[in-house]
N, C-alpha and C. Protein backbone atom coordinates (compact mmCIF):
# COMPACT_ATOMS: atom_id res chain seq x y z
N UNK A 1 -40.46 18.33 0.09
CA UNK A 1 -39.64 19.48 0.42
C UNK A 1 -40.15 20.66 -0.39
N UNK A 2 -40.28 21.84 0.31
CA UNK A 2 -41.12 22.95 -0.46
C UNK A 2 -40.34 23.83 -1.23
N UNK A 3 -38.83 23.65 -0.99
CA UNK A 3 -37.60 24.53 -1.42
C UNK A 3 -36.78 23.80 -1.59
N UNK A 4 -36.20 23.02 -2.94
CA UNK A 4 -35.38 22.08 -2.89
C UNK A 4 -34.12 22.37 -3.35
N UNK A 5 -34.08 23.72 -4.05
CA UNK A 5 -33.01 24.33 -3.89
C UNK A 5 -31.90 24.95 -2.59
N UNK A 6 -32.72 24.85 -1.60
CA UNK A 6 -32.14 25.21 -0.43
C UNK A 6 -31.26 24.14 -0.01
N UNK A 7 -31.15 22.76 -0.26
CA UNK A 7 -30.85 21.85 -0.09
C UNK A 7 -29.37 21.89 -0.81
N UNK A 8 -29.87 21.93 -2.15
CA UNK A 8 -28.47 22.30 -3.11
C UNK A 8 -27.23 22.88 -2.40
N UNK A 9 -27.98 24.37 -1.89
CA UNK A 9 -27.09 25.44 -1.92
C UNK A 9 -26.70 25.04 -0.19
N UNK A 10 -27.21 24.52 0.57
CA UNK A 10 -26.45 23.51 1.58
C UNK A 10 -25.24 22.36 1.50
N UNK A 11 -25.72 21.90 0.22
CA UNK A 11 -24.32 21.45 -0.02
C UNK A 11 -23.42 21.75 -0.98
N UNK A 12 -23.84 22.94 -1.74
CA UNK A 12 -22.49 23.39 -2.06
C UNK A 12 -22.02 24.51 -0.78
N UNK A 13 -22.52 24.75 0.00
CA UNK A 13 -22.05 25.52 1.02
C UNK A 13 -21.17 24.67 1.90
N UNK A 14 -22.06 23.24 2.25
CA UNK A 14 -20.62 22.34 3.33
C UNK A 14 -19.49 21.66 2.14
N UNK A 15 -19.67 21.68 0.90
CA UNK A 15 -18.54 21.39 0.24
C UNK A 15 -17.72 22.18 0.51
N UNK A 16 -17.67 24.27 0.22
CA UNK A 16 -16.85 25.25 0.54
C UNK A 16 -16.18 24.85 1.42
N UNK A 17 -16.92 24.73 2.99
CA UNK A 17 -16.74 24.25 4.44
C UNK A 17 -15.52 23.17 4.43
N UNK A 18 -15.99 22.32 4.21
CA UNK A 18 -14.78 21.14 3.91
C UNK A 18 -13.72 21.30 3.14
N UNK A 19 -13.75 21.93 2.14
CA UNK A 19 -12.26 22.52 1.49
C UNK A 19 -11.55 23.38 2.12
N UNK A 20 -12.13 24.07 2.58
CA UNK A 20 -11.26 25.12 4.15
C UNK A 20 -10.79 24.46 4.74
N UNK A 21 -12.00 23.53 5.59
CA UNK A 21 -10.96 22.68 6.60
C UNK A 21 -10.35 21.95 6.39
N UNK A 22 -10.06 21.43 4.91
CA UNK A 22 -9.02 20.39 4.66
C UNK A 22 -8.19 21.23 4.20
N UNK A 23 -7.94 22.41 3.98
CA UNK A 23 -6.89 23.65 3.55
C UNK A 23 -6.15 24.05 5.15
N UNK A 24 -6.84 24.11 6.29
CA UNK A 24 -6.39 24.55 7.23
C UNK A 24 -5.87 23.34 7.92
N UNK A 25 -6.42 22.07 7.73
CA UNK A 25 -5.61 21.04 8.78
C UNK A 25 -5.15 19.81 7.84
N UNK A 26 -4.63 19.85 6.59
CA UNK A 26 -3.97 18.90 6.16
C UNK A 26 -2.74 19.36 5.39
N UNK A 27 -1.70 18.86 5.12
CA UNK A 27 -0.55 19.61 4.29
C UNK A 27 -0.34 18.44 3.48
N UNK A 28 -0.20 18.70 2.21
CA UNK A 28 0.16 18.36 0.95
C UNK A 28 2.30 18.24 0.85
N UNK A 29 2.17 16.93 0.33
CA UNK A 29 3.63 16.37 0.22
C UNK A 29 4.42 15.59 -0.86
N UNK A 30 5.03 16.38 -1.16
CA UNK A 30 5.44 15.84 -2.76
C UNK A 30 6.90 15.16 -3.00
N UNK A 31 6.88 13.79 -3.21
CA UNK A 31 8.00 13.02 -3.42
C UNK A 31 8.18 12.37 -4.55
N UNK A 32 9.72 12.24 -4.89
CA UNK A 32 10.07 11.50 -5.55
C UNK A 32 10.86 9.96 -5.44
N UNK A 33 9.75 9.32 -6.66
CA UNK A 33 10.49 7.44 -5.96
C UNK A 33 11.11 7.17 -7.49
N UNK A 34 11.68 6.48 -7.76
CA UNK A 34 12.42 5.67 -8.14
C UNK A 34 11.20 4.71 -8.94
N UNK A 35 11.30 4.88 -10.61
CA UNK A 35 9.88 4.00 -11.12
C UNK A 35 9.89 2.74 -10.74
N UNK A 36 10.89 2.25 -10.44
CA UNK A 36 10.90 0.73 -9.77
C UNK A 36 10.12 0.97 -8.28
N UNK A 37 10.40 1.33 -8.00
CA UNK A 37 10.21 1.83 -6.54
C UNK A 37 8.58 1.77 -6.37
N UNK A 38 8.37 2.73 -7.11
CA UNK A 38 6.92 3.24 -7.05
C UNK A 38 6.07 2.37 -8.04
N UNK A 39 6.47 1.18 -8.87
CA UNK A 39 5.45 0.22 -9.11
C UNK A 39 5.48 -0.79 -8.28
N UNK A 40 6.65 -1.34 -7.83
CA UNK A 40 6.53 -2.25 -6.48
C UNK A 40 5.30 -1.72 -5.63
N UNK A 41 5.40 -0.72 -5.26
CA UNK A 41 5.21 0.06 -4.06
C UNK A 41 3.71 0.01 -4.52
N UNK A 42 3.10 0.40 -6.09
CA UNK A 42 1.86 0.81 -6.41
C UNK A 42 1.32 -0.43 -6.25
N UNK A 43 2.08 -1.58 -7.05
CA UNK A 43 1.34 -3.10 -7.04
C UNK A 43 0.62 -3.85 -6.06
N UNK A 44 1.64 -3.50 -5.20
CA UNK A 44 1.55 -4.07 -3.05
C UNK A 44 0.36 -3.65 -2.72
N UNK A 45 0.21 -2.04 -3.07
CA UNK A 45 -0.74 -1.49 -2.20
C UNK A 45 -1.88 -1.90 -2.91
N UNK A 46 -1.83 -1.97 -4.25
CA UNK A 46 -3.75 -2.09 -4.79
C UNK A 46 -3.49 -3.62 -4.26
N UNK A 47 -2.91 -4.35 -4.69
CA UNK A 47 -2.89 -6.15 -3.99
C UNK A 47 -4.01 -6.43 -2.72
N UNK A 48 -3.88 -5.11 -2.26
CA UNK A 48 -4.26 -4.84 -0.53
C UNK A 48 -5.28 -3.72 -0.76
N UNK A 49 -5.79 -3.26 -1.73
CA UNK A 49 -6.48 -2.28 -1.87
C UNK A 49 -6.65 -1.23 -0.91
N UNK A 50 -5.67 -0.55 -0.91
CA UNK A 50 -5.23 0.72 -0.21
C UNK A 50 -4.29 1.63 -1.24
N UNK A 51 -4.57 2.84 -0.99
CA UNK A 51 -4.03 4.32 -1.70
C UNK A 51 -2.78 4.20 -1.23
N UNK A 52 -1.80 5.16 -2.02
CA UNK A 52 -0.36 5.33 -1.32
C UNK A 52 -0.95 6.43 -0.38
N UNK A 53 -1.75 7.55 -0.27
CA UNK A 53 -2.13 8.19 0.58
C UNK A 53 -2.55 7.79 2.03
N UNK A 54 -3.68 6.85 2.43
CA UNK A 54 -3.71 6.14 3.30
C UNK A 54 -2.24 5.22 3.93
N UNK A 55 -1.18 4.67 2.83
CA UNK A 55 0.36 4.22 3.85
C UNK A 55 0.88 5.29 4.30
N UNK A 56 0.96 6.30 3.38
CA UNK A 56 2.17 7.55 4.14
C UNK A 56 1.86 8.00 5.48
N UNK A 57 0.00 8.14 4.98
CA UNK A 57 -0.80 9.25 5.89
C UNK A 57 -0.61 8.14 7.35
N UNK A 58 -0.62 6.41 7.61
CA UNK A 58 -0.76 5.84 8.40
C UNK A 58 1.21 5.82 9.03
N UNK A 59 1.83 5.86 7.79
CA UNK A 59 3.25 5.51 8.37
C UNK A 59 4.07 7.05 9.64
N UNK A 60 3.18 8.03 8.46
CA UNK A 60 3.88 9.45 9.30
C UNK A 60 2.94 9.52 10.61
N UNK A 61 1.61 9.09 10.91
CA UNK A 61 1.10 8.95 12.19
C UNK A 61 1.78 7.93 13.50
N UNK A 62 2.14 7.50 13.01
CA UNK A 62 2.94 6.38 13.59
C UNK A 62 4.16 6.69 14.26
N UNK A 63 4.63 7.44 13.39
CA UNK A 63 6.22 8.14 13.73
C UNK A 63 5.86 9.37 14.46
N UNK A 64 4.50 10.02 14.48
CA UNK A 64 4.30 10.51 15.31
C UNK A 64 3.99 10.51 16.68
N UNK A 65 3.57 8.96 17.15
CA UNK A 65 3.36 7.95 18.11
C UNK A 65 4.50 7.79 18.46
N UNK A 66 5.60 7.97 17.68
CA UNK A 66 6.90 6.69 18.24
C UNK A 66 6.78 5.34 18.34
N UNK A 67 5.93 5.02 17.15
CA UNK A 67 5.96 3.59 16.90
C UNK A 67 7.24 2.88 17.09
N UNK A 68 7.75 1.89 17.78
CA UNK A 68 9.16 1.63 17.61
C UNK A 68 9.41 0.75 16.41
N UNK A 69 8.18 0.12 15.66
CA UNK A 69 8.72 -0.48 14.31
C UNK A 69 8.96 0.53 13.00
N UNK A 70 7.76 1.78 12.92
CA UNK A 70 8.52 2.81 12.11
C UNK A 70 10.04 3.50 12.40
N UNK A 71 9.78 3.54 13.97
CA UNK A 71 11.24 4.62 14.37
C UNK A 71 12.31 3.65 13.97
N UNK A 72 11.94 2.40 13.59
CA UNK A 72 13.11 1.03 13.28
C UNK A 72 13.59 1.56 11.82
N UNK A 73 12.11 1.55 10.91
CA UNK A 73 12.56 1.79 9.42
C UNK A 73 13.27 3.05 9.14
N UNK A 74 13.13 4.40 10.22
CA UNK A 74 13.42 5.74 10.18
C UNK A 74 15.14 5.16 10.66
N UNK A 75 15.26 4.70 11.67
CA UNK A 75 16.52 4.63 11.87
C UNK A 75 17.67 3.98 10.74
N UNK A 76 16.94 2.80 9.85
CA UNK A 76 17.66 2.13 8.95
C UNK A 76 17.75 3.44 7.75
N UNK A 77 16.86 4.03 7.94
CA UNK A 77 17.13 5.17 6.39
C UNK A 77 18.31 6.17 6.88
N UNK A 78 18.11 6.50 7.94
CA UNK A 78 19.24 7.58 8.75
C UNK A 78 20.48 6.74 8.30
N UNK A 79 20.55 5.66 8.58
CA UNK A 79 21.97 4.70 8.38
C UNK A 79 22.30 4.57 6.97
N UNK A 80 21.46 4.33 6.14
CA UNK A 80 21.80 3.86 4.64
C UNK A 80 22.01 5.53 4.16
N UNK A 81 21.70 6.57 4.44
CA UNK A 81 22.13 7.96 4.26
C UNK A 81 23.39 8.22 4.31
N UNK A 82 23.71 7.72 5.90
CA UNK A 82 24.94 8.36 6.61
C UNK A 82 26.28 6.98 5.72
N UNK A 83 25.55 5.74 5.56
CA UNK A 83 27.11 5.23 4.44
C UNK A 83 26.94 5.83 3.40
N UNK A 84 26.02 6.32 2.27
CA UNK A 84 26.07 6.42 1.17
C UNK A 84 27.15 7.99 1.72
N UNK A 85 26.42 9.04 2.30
CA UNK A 85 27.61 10.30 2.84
C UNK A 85 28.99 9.08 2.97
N UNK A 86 29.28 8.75 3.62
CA UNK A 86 30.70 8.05 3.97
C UNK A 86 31.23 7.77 2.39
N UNK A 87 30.46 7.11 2.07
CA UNK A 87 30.98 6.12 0.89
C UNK A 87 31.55 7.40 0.15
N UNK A 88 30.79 8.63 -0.28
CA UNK A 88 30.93 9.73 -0.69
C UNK A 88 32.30 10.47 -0.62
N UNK A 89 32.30 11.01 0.53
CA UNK A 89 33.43 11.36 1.18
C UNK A 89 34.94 10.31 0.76
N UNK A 90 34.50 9.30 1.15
CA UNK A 90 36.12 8.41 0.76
C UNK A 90 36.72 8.42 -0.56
N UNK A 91 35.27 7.88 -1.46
CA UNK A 91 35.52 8.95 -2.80
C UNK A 91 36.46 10.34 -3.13
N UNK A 92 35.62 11.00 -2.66
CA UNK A 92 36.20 12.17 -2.65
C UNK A 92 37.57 12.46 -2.37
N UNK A 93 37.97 12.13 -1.06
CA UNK A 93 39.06 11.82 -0.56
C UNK A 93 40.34 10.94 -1.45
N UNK A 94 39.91 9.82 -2.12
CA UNK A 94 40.27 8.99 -2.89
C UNK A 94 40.88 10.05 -4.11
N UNK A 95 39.76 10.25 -4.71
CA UNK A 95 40.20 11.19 -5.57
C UNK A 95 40.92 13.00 -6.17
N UNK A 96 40.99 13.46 -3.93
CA UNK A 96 42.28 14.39 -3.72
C UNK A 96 43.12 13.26 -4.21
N UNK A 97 43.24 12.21 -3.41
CA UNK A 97 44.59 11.75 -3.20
C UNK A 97 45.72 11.87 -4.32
N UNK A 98 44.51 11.06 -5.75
CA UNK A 98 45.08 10.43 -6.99
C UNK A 98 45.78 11.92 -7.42
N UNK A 99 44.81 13.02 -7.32
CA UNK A 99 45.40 14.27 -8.01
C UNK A 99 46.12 14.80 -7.19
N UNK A 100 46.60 14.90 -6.25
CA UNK A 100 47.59 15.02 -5.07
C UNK A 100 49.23 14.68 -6.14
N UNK A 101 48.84 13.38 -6.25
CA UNK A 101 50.09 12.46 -6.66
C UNK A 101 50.26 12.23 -8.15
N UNK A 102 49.15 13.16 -8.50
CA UNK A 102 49.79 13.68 -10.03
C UNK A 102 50.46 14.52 -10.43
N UNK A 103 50.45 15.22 -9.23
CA UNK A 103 50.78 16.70 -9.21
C UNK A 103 52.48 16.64 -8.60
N UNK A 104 52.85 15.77 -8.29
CA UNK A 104 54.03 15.19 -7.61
C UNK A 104 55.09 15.08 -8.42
N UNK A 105 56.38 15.27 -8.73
CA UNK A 105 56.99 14.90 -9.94
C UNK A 105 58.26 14.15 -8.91
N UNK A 106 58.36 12.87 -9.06
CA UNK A 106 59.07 12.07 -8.17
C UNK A 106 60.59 12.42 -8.47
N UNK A 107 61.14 12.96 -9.56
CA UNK A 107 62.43 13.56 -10.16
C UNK A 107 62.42 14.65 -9.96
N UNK A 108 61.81 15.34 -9.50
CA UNK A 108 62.00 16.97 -9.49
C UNK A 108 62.99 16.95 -7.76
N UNK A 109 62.65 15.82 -6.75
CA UNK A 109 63.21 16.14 -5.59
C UNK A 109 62.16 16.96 -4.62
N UNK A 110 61.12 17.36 -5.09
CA UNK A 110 60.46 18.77 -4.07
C UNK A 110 59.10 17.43 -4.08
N UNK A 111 58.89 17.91 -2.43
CA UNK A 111 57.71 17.04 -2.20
C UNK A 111 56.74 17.79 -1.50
């Protein structure tokens, strides 16, 4: 090769290239697990030698398919949401009640 610098500056040029296009067609996603959560979760996956990047990146494609075994796990999270809200609420409710009926003076006559 008579110019082997040209070579270089080819690939730091398709490196640039590729950081664009992974700037323009990928989005970055930031969660929080539960350290239990996320060493289970870390252990499984090296077990199987796979990234948590490659499950998310394969689980959210999926749900983009309408996989019906993800739309299964999406539906069980919608549910364990909507009791923990319930469970919430009754609470809540629970605890108008108690102060409701503290506020009550059963001798006063006025209810």
């Amino acid at each position: 090769m008579m110019f082997p610098w040209l070579s270089v500056q080819k690939l730091v040029s398709d490196k640039k290239i590729q950081k664009l296009t992974d700037f323009e067609t990928k989005k970055s996603v930031h969660i929080n697990l539960k350290k239990r959560t996320h060493s289970e979760f870390r252990k499984t996956l090296l077990d199987h030698s796979l990234s948590m990047q490659e499950v998310f990146e394969r689980f959210a494609f999926l749900v983009g398919e309408q996989d019906q075994r993800v739309l299964d796990i999406v539906m069980e999270a919608k549910n364990i949401k909507r009791s923990r809200a319930l469970e919430k609420l009754n609470q809540d409710e629970v605890d108008d009640l108690y102060d409701a009926i503290s506020h009550v003076d059963p001798f006063s006559g006025e209810f």
